[in-house]
Protein backbone atom coordinates (compact mmCIF):
# COMPACT_ATOMS: atom_id res chain seq x y z
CA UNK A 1 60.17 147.25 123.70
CA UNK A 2 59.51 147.40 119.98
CA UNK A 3 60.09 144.29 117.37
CA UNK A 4 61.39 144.35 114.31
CA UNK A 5 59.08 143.45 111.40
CA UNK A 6 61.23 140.57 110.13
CA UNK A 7 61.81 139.19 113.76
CA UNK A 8 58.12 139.02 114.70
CA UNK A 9 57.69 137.45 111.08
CA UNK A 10 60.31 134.23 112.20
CA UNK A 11 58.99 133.85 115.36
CA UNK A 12 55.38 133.69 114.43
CA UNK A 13 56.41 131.24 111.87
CA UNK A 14 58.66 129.35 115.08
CA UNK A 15 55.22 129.25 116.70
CA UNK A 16 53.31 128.11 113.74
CA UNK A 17 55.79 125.17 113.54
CA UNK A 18 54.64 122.64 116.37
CA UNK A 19 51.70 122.36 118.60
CA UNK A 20 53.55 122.68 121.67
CA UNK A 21 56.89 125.08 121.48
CA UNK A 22 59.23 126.10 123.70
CA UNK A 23 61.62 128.86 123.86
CA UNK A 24 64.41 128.41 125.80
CA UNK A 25 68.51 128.19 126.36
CA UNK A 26 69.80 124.83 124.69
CA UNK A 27 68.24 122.43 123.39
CA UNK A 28 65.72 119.68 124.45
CA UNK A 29 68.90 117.47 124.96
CA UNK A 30 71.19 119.57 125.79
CA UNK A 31 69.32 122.64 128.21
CA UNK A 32 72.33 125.28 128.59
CA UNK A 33 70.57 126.84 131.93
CA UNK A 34 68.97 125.53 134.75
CA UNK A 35 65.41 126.84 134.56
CA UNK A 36 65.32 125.42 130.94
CA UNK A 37 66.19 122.09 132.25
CA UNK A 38 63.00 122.14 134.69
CA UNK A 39 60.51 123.27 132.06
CA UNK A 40 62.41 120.24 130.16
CA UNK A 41 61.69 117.58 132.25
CA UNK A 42 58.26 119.11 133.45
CA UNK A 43 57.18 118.84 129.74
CA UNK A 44 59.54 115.23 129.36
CA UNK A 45 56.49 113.98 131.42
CA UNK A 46 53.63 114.86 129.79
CA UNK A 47 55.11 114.52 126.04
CA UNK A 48 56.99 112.52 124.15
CA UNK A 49 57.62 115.09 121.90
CA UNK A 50 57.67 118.92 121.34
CA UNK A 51 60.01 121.93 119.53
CA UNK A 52 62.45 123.79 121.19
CA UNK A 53 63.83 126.98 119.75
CA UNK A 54 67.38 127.91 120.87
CA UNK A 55 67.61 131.54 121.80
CA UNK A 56 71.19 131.26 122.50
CA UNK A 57 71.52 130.31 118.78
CA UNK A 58 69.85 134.24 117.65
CA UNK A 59 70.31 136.91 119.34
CA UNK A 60 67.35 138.88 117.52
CA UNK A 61 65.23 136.03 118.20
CA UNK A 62 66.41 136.26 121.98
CA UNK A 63 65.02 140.03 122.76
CA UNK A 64 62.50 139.65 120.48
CA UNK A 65 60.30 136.78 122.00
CA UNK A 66 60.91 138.62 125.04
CA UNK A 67 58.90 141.62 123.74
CA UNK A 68 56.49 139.41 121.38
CA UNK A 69 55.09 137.69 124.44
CA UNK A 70 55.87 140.83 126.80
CA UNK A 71 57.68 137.97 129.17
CA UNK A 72 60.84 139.20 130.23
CA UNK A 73 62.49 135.95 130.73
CA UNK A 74 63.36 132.36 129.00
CA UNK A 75 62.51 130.03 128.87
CA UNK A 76 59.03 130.53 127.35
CA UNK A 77 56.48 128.13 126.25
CA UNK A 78 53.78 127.86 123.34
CA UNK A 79 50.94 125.82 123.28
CA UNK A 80 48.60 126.06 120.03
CA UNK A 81 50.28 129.42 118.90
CA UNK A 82 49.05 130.86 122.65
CA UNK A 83 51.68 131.88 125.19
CA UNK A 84 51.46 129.45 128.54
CA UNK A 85 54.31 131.36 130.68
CA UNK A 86 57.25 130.58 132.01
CA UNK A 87 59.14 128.51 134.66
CA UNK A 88 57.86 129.53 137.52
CA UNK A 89 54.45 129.39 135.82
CA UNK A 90 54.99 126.13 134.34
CA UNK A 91 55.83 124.41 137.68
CA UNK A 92 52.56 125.54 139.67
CA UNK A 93 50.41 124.39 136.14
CA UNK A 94 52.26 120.79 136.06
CA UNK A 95 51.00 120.83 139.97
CA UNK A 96 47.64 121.71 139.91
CA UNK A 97 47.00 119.71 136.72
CA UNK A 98 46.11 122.11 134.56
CA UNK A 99 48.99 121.99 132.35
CA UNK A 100 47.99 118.75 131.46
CA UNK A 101 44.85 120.44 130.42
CA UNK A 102 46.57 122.95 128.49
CA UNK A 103 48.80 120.40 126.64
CA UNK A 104 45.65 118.05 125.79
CA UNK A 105 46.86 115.34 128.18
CA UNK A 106 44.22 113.17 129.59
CA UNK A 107 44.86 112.85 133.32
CA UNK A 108 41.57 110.43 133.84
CA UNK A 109 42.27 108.58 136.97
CA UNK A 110 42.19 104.80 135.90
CA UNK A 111 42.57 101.29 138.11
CA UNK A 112 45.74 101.24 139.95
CA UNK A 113 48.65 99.63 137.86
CA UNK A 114 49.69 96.23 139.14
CA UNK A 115 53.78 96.55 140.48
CA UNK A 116 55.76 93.98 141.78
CA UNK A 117 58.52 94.37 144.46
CA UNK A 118 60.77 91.58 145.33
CA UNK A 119 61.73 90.84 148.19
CA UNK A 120 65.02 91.66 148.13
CA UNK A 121 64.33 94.68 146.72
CA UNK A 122 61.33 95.07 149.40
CA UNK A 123 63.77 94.62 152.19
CA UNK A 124 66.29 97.34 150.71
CA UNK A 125 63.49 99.71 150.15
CA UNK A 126 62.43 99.36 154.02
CA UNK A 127 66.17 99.90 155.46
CA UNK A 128 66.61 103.24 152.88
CA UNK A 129 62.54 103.74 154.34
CA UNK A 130 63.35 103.96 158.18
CA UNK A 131 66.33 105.95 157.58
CA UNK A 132 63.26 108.91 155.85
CA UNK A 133 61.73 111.58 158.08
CA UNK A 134 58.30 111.80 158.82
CA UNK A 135 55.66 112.20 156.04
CA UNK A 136 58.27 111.34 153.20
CA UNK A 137 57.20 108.70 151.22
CA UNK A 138 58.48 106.11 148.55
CA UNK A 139 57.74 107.65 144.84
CA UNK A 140 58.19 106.00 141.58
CA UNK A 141 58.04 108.82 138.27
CA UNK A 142 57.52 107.06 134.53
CA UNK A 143 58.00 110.38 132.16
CA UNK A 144 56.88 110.19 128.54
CA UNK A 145 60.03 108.50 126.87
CA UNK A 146 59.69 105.95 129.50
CA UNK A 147 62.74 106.89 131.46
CA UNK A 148 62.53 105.81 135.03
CA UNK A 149 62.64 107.48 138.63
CA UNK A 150 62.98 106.38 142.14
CA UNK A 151 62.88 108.91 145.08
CA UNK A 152 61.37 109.97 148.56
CA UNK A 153 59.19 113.00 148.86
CA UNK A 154 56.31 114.29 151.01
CA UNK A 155 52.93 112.05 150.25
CA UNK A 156 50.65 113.32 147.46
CA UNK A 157 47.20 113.14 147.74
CA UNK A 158 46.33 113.01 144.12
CA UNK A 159 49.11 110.00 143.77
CA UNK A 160 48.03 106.16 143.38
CA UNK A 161 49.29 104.14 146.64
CA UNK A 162 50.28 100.63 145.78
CA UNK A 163 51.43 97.94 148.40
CA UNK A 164 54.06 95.08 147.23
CA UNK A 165 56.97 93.43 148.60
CA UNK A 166 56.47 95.05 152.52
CA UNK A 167 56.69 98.95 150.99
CA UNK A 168 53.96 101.43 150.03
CA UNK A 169 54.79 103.01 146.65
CA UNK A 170 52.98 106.51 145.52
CA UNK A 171 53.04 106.99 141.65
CA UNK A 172 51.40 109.78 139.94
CA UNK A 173 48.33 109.60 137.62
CA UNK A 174 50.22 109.75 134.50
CA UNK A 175 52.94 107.56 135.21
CA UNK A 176 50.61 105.12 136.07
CA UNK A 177 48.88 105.25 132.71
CA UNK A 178 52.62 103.62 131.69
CA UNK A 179 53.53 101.35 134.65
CA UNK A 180 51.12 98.26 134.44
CA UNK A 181 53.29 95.42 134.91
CA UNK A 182 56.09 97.26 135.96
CA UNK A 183 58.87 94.77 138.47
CA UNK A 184 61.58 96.32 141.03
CA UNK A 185 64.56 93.98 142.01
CA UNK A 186 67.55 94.81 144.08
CA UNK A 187 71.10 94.04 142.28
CA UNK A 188 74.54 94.81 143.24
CA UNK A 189 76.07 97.38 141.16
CA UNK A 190 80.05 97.16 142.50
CA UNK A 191 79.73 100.40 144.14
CA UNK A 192 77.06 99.17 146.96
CA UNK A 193 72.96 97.98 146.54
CA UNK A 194 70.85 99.43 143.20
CA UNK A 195 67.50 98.57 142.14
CA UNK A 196 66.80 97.05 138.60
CA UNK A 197 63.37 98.60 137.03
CA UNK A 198 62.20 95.74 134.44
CA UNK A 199 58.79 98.17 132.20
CA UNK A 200 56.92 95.46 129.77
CA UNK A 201 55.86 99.09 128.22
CA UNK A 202 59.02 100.51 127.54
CA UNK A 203 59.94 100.45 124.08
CA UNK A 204 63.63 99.16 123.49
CA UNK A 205 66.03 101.37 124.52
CA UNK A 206 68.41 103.23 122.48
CA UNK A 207 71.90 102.53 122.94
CA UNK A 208 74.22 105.15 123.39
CA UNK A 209 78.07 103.59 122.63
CA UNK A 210 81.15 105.29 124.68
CA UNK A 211 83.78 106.52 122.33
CA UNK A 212 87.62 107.26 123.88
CA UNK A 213 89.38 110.52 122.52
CA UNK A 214 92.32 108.31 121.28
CA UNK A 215 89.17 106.49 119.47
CA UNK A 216 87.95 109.67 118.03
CA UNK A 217 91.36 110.79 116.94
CA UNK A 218 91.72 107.40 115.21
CA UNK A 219 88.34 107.73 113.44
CA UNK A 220 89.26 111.12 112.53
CA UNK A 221 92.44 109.67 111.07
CA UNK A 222 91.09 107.27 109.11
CA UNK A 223 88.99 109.56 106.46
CA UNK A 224 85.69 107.40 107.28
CA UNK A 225 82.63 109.49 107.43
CA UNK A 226 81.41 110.84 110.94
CA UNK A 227 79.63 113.97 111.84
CA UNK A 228 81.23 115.45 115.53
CA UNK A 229 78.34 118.02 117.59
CA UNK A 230 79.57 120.31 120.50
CA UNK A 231 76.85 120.03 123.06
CA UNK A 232 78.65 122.97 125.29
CA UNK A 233 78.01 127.04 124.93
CA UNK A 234 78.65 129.44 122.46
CA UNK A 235 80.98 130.92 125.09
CA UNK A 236 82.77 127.52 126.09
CA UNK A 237 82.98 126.68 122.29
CA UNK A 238 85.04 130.40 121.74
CA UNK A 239 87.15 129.14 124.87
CA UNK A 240 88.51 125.70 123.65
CA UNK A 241 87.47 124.05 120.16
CA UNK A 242 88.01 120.30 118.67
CA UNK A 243 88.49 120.99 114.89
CA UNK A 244 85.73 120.10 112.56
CA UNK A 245 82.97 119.77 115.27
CA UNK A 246 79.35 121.02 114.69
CA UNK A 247 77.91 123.24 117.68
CA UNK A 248 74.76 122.07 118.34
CA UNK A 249 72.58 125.37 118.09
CA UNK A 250 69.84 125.76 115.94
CA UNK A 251 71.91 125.32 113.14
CA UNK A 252 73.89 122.34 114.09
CA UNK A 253 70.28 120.65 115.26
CA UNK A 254 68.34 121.62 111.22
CA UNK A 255 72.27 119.59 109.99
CA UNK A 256 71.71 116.95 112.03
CA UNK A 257 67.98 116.41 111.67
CA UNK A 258 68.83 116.54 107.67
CA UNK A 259 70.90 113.08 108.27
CA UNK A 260 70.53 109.60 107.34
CA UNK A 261 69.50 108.14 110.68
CA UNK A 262 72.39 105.49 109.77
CA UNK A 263 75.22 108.01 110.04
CA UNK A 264 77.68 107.87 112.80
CA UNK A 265 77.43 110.71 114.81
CA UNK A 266 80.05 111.53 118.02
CA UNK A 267 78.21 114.14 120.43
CA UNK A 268 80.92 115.98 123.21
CA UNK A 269 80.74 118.82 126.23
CA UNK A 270 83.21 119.57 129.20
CA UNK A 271 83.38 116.42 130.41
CA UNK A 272 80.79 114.06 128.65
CA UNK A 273 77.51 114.32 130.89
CA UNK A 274 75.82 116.81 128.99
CA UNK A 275 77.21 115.18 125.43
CA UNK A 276 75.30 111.66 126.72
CA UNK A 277 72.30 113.33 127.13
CA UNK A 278 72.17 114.59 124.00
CA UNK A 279 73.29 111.33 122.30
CA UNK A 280 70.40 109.57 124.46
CA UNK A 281 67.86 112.18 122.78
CA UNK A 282 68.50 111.69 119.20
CA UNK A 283 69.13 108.31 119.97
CA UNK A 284 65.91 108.06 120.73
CA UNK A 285 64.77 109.53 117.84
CA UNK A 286 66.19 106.88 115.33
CA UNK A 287 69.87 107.43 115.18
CA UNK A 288 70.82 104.06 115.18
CA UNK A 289 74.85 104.56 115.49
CA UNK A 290 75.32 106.99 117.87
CA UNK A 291 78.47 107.57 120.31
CA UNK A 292 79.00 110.27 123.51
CA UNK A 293 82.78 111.12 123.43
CA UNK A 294 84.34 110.17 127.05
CA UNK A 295 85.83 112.51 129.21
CA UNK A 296 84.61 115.39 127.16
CA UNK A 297 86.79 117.75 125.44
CA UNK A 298 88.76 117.83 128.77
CA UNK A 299 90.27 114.37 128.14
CA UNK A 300 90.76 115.71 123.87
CA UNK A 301 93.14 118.00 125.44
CA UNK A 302 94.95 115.87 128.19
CA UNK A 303 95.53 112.94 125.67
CA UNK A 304 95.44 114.09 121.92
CA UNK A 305 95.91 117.72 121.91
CA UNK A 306 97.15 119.64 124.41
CA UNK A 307 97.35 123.45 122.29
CA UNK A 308 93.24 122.89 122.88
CA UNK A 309 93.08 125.13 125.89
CA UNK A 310 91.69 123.35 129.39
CA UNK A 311 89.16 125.27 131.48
């Protein structure tokens, strides 16, 4: 398939823009398919940080990386201006460890990181243990923004083993590089026994404030400044709209990049999963007054507006 001139031009100059680049549906924040979401959070644990291109956003960009890299899917990933692969690709690199190669990562095994399980936590852990089938073992995941993972899965030989608290805990080389310190304590969260994760390395999270529609509608009411950003599809966008939001394509991301990190900014979706994601992303990256719109624009047209169309 040929490329137009002026196409390969912009996407050589996508390429050129980052060290590490990746192609795909959505954004970083807000991944609009599911294979873009894996390559996400395979990358989420090697890097805090990397470019995403929307496709979804350009339709010329769209068929055009498809026949610049001669890859006939998204999404697609960049490393140094050379083309890595895709998915599929990307998810037998991340497990033989030469992705981290690829993206400069050091995986140098180090000591094991010092964890403490309490035991109340430790006895929890057992009970959820015995109820496991053979070979599955207790895992703990650290990606690169720190965000923290419990879960069983089949032992890894390349994994640290750490005993504490009565329970044998695997954790993989690189979140062990961020895990030193790291405590596990059981707590009752109303709807039955959780497991509170206190990280010494963590940097402070960003907080992410819940905003009602009847909130938003009185914020839009009041003339004070706010900028709104539709998480959702192109296609779910043409469906049902709230006035005067952004969609957050390429476009909507270069607008809301340009901002004062002080502004308050109100992210939405369907039904307000998607829209907290996104608010947790650029939340972490310095927005300081940043809200995820409950219920989604669902709720918007239940309680405020009900000529938005529900779908």
């Amino acid at each position: 398939m040929d490329i137009e001139a002026a196409v390969k031009d912009q996407i050589d100059q996508l390429i050129g823009s980052d060290h590490v680049v990746l192609f795909m549906k959505g954004q970083r924040g807000a991944p609009q398919c599911g294979f873009s979401s894996t390559v996400c959070q395979i990358l989420d644990d090697f890097l805090p940080e990397y470019t995403t291109v929307d496709v979804l956003a350009d339709a010329g960009v769209r068929e055009g990386i498809k026949a610049y890299s001669q890859w006939p899917t998204i999404p697609q990933l960049y490393v140094g201006g050379e083309f890595i692969g895709g998915c599929d690709i990307l998810q037998e690199m991340a497990a033989d460890g030469s992705l981290a190669n690829a993206l400069g990562v050091d995986l140098k095994a180090g000591d094991p990181p010092t964890i403490t399980i309490s035991p109340a936590a430790g006895a929890a852990l057992q009970q959820i243990t015995a109820q496991q089938s053979e070979g599955r073992m207790l895992h703990l995941r650290i990606d690169a923004r720190f965000q923290t993972g419990l879960y069983f899965a089949p032992g890894e030989d390349t994994s640290f083993s750490i005993e504490s608290g009565g329970i044998t805990l695997q954790i993989d080389p690189l979140s062990a590089t961020r895990a030193n310190g790291l405590s596990i304590d059981a707590e009752d969260t109303g709807d039955g026994p959780g497991f509170k994760i206190d990280n010494p390395n963590a940097p402070a999270a960003p907080e992410v404030q819940a905003m009602s529609v009847t909130e938003l509608k009185a914020l839009m009411d009041s003339g004070n400044p706010f900028e709104l950003f539709d998480v959702r599809t192109p296609e779910e966008r043409a469906t049902a709209a709230i006035d005067g939001a952004q969609l957050l394509d390429g476009a909507g991301q270069a607008i809301l990049e340009g901002l004062d990190r002080a502004t308050t900014i109100v992210f939405h979706c369907h039904h307000g999963g998607r829209s907290q994601q996104a608010a947790e992303h650029f939340a972490a990256q310095g927005f300081s007054n940043v809200w995820n719109l409950t219920g989604g624009i669902d709720a918007w047209s239940r309680e405020v507006d009900p000529s938005v169309p529900r779908y």
